[in-house]
ModelCIF file with pLDDT and N, C-alpha, C, O atoms, coordinates in Angstrom:
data_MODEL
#
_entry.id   MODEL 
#
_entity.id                         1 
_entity.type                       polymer 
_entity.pdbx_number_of_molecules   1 
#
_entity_poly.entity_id                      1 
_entity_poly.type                           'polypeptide(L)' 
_entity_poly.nstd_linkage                   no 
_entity_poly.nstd_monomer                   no 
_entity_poly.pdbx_seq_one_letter_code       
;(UNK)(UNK)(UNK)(UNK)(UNK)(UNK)(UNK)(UNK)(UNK)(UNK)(UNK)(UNK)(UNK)(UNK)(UNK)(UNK)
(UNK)(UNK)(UNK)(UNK)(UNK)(UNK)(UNK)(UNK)(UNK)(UNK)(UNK)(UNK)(UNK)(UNK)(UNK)(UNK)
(UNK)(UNK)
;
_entity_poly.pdbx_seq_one_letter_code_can   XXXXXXXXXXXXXXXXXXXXXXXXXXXXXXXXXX 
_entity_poly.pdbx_strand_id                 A 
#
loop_
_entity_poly_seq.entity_id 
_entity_poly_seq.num 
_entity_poly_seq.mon_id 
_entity_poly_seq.hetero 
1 1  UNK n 
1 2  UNK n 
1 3  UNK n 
1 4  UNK n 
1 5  UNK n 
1 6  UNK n 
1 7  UNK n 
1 8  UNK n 
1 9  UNK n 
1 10 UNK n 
1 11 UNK n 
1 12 UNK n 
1 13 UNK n 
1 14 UNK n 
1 15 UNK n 
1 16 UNK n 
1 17 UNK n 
1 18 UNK n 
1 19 UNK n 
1 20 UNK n 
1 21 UNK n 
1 22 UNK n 
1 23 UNK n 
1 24 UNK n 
1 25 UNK n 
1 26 UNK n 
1 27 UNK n 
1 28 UNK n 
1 29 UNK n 
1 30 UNK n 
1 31 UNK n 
1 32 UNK n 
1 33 UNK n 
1 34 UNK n 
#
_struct_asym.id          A 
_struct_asym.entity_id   1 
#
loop_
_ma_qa_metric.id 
_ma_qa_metric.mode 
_ma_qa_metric.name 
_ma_qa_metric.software_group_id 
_ma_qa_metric.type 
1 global pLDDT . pLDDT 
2 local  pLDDT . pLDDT 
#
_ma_qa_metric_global.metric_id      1 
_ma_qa_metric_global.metric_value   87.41 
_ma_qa_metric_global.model_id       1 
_ma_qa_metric_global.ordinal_id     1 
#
loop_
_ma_qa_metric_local.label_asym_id 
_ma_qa_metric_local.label_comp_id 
_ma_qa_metric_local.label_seq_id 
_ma_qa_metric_local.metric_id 
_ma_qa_metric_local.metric_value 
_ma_qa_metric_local.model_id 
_ma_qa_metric_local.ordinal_id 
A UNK 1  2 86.00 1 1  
A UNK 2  2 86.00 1 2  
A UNK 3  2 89.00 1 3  
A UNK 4  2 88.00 1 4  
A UNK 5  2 82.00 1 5  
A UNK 6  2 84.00 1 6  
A UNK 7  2 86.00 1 7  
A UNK 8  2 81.00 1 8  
A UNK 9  2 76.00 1 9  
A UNK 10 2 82.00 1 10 
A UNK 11 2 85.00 1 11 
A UNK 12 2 91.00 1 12 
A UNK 13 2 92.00 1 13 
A UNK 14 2 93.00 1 14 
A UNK 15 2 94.00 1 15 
A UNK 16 2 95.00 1 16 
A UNK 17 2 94.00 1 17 
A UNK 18 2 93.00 1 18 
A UNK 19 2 91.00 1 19 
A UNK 20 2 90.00 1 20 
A UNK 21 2 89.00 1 21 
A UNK 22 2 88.00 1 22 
A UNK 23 2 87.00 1 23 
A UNK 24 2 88.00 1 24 
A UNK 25 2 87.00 1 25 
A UNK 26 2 83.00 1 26 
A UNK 27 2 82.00 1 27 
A UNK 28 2 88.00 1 28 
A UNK 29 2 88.00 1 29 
A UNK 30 2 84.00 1 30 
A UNK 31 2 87.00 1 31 
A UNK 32 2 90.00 1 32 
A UNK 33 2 88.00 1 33 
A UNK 34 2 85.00 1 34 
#
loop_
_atom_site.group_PDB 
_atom_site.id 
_atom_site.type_symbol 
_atom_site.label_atom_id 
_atom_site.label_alt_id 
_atom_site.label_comp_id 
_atom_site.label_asym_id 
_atom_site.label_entity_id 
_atom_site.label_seq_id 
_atom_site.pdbx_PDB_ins_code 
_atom_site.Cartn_x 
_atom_site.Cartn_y 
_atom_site.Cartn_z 
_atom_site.occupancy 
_atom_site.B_iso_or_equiv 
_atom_site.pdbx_formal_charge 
_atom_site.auth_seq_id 
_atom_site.auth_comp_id 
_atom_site.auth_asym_id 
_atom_site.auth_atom_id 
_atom_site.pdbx_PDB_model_num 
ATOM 1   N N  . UNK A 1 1  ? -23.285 -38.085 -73.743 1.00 86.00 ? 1  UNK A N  1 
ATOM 2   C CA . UNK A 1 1  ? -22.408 -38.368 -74.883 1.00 86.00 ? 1  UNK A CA 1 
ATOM 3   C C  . UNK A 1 1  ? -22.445 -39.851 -75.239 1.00 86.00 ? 1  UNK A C  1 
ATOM 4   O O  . UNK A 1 1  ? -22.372 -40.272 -76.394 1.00 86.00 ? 1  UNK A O  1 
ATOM 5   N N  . UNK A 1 2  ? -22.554 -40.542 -74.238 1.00 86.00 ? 2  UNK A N  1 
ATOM 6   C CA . UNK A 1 2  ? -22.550 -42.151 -74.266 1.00 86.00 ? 2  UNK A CA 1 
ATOM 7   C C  . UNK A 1 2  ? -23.621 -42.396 -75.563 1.00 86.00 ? 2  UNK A C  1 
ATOM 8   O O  . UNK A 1 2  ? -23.332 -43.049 -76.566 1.00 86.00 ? 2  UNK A O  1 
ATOM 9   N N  . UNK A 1 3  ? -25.096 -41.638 -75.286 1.00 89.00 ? 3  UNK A N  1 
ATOM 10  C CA . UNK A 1 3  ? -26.373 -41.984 -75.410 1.00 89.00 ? 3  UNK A CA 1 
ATOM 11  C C  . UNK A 1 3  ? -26.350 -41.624 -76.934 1.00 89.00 ? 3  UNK A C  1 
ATOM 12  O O  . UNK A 1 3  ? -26.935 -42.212 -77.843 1.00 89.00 ? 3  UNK A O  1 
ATOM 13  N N  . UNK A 1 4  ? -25.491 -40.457 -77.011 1.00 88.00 ? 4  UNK A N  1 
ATOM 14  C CA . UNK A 1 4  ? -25.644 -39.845 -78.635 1.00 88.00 ? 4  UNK A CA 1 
ATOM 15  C C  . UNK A 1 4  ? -24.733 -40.926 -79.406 1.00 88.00 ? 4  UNK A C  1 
ATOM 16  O O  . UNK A 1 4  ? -24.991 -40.947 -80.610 1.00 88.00 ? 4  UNK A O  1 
ATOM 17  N N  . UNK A 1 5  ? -23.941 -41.639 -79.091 1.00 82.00 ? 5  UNK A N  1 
ATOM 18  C CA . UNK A 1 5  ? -22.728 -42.701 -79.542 1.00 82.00 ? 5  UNK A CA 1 
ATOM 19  C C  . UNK A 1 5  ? -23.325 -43.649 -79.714 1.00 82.00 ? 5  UNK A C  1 
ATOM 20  O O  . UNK A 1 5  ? -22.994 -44.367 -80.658 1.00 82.00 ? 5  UNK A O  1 
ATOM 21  N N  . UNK A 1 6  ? -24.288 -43.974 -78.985 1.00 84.00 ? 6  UNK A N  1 
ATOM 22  C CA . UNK A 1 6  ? -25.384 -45.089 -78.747 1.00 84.00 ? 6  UNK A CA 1 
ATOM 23  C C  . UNK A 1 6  ? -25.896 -45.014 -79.878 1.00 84.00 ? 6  UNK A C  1 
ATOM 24  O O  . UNK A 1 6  ? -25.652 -45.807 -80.787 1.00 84.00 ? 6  UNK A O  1 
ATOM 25  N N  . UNK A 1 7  ? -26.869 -43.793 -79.969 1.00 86.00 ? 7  UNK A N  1 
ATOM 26  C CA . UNK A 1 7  ? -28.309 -43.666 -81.203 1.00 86.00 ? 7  UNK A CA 1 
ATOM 27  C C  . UNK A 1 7  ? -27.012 -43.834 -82.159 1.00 86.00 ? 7  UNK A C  1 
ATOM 28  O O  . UNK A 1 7  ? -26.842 -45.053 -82.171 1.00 86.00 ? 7  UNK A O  1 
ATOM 29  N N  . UNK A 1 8  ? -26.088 -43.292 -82.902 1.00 81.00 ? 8  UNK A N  1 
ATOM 30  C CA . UNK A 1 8  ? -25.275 -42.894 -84.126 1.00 81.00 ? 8  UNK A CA 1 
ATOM 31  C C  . UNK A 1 8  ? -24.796 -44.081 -84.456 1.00 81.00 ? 8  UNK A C  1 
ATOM 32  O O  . UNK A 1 8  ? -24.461 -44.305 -85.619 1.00 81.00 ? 8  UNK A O  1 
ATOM 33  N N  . UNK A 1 9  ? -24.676 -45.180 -83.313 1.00 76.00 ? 9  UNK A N  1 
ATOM 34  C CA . UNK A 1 9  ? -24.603 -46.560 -84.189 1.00 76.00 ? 9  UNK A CA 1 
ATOM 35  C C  . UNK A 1 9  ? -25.126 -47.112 -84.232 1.00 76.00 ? 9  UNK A C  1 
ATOM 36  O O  . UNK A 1 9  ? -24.747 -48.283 -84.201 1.00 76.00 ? 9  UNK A O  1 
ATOM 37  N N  . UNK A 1 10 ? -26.524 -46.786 -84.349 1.00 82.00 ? 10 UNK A N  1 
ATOM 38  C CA . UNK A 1 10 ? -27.895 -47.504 -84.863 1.00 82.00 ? 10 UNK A CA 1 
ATOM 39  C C  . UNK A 1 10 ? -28.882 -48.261 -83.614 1.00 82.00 ? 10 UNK A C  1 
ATOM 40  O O  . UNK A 1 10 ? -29.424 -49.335 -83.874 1.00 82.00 ? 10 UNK A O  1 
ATOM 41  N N  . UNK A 1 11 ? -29.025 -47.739 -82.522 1.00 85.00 ? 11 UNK A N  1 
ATOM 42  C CA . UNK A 1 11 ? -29.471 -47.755 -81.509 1.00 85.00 ? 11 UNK A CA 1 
ATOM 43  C C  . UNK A 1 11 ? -30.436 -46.870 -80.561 1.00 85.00 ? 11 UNK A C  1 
ATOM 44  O O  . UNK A 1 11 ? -30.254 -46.242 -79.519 1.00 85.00 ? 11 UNK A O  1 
ATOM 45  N N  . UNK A 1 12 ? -31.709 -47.145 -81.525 1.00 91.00 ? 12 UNK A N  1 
ATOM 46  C CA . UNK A 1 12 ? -32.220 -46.026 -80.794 1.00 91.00 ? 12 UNK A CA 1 
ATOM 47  C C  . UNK A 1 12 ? -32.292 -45.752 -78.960 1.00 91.00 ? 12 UNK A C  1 
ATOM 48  O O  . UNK A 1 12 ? -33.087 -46.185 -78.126 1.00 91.00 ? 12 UNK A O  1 
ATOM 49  N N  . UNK A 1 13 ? -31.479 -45.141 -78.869 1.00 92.00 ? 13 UNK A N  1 
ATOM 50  C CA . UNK A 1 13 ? -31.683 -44.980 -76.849 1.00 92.00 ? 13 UNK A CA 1 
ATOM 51  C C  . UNK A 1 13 ? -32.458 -43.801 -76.403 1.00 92.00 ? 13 UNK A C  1 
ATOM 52  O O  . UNK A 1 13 ? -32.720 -42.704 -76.897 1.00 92.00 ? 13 UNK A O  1 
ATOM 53  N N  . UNK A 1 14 ? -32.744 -44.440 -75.246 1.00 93.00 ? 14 UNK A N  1 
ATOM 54  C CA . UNK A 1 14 ? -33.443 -42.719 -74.714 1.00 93.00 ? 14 UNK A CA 1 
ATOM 55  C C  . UNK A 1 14 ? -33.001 -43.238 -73.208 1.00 93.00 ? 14 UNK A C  1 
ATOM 56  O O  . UNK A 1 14 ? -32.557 -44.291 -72.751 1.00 93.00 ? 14 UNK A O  1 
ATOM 57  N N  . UNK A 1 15 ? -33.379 -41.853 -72.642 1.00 94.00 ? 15 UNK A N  1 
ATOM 58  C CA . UNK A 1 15 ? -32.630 -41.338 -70.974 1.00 94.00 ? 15 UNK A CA 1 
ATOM 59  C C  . UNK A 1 15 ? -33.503 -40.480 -70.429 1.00 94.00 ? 15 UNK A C  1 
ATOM 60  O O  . UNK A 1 15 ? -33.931 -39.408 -70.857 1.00 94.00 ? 15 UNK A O  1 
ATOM 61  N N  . UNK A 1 16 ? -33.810 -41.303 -69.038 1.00 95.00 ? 16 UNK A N  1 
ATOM 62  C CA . UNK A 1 16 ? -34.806 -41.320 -68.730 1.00 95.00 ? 16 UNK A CA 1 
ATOM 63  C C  . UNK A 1 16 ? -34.462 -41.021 -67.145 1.00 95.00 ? 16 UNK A C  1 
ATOM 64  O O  . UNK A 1 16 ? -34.701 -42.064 -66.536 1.00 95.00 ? 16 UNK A O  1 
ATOM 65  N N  . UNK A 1 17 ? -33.961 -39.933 -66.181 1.00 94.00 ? 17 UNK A N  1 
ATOM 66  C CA . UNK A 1 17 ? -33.957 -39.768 -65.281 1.00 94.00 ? 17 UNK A CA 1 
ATOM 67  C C  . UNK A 1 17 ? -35.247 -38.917 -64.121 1.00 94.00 ? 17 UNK A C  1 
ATOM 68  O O  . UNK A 1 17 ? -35.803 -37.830 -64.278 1.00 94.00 ? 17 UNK A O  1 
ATOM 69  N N  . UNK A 1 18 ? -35.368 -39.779 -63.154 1.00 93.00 ? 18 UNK A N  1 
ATOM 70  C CA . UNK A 1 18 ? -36.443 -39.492 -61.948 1.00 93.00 ? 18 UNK A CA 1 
ATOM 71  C C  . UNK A 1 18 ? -35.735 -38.947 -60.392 1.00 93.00 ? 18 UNK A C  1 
ATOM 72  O O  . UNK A 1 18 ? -34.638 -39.363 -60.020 1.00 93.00 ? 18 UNK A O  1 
ATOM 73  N N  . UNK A 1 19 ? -36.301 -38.272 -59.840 1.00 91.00 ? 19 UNK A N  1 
ATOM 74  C CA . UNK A 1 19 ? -35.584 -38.059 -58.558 1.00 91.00 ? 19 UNK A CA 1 
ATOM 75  C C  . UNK A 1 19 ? -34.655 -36.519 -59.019 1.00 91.00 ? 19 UNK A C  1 
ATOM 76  O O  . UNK A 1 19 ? -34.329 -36.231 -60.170 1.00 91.00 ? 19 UNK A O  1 
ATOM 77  N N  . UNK A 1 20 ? -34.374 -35.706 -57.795 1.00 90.00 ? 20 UNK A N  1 
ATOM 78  C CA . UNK A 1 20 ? -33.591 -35.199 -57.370 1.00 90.00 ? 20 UNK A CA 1 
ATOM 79  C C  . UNK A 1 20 ? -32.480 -35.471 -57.481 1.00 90.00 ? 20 UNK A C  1 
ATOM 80  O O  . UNK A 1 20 ? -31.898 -36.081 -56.584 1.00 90.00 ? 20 UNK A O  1 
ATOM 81  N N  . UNK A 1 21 ? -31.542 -34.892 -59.226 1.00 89.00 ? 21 UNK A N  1 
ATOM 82  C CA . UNK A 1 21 ? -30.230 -35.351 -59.230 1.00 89.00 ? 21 UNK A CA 1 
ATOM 83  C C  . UNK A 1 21 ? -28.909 -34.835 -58.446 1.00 89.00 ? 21 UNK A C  1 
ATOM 84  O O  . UNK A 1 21 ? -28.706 -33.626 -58.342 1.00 89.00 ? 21 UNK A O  1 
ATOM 85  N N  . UNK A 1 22 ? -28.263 -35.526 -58.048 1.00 88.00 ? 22 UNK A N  1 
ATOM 86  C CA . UNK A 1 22 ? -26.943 -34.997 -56.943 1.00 88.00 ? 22 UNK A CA 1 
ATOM 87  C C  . UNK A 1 22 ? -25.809 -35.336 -57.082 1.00 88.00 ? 22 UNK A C  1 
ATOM 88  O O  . UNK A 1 22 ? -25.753 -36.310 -57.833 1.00 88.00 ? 22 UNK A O  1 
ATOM 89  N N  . UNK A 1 23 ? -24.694 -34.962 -56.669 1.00 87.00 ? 23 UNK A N  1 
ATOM 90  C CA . UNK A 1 23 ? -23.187 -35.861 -56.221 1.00 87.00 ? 23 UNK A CA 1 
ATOM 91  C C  . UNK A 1 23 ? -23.467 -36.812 -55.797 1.00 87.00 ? 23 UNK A C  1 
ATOM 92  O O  . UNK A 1 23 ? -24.369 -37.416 -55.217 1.00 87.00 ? 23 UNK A O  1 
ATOM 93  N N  . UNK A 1 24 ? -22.238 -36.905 -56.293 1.00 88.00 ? 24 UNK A N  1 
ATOM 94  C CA . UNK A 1 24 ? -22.152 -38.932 -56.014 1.00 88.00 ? 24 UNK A CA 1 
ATOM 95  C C  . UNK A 1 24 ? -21.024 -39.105 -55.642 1.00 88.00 ? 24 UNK A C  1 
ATOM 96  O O  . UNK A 1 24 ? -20.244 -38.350 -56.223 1.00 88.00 ? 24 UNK A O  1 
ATOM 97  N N  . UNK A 1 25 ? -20.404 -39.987 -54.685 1.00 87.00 ? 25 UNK A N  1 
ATOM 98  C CA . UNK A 1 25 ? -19.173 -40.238 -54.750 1.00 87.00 ? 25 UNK A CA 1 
ATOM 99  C C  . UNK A 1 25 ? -19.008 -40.700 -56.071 1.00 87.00 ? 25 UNK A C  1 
ATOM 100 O O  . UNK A 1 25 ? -19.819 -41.123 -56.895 1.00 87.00 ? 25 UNK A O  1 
ATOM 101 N N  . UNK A 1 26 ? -17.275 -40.459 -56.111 1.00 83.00 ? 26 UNK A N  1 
ATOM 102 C CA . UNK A 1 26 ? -16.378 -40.985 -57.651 1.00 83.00 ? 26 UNK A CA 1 
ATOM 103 C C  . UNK A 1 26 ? -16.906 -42.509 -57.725 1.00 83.00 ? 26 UNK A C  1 
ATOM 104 O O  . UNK A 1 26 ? -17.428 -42.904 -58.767 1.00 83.00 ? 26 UNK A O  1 
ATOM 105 N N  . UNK A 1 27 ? -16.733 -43.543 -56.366 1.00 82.00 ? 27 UNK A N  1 
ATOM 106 C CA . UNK A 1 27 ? -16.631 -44.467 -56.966 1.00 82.00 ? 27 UNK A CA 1 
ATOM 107 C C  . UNK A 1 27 ? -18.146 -44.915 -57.686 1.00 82.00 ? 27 UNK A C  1 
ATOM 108 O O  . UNK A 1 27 ? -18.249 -45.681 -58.644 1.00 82.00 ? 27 UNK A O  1 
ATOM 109 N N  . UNK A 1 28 ? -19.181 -44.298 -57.036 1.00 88.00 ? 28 UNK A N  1 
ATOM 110 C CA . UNK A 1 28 ? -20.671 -44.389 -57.177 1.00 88.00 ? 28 UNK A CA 1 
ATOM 111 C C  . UNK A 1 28 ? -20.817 -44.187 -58.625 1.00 88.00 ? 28 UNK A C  1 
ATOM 112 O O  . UNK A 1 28 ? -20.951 -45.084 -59.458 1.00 88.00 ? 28 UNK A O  1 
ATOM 113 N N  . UNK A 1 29 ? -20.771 -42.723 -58.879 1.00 88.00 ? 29 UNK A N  1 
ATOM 114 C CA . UNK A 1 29 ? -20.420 -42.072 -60.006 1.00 88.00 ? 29 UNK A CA 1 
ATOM 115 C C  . UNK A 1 29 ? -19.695 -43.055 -61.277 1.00 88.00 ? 29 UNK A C  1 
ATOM 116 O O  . UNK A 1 29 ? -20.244 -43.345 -62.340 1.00 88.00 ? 29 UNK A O  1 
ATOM 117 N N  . UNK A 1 30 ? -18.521 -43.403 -60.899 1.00 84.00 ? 30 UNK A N  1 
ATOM 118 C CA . UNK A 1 30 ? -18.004 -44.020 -61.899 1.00 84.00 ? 30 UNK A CA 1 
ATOM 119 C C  . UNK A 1 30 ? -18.361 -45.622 -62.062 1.00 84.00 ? 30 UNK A C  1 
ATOM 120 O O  . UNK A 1 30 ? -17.738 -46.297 -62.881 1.00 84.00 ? 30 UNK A O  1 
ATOM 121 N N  . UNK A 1 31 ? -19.017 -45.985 -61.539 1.00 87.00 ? 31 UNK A N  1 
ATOM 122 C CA . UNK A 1 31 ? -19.692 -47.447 -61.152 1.00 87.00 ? 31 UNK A CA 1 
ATOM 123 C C  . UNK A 1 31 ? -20.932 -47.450 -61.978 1.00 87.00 ? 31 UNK A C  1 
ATOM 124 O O  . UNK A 1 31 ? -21.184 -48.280 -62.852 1.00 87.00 ? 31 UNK A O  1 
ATOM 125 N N  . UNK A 1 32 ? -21.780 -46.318 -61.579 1.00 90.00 ? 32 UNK A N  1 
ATOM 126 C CA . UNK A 1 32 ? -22.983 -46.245 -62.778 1.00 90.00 ? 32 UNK A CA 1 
ATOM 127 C C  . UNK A 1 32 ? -23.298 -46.479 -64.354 1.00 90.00 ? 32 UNK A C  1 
ATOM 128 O O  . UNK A 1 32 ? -24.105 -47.121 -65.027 1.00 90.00 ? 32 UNK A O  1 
ATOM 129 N N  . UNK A 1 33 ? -21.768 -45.240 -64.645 1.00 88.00 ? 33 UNK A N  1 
ATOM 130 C CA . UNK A 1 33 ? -21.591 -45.462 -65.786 1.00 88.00 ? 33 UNK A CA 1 
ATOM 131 C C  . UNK A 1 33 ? -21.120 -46.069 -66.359 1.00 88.00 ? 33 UNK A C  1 
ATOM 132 O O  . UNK A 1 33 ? -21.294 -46.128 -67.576 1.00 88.00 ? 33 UNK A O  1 
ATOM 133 N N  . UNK A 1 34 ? -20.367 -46.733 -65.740 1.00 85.00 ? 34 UNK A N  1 
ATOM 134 C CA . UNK A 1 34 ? -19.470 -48.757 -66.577 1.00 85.00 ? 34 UNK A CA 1 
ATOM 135 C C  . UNK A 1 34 ? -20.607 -49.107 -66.529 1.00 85.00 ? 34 UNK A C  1 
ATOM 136 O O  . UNK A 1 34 ? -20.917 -50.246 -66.878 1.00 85.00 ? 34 UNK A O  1 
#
């Protein structure tokens, strides 16, 4: 959702994940995405 908010204000982004995705701790988790 970030990424689509991203492109729509004139930003082209792209997302680009590698690896075996998993849980995360919250604080991990919420650390990434700030």
């Amino acid at each position: 959702a970030l990424i689509e908010r991203t492109r729509s204000s004139g930003l082209p982004t792209t997302l680009h994940v590698a690896g075996a995705e998993r849980a995360l701790p919250v604080e991990v988790d919420q650390a990434a995405y700030r």
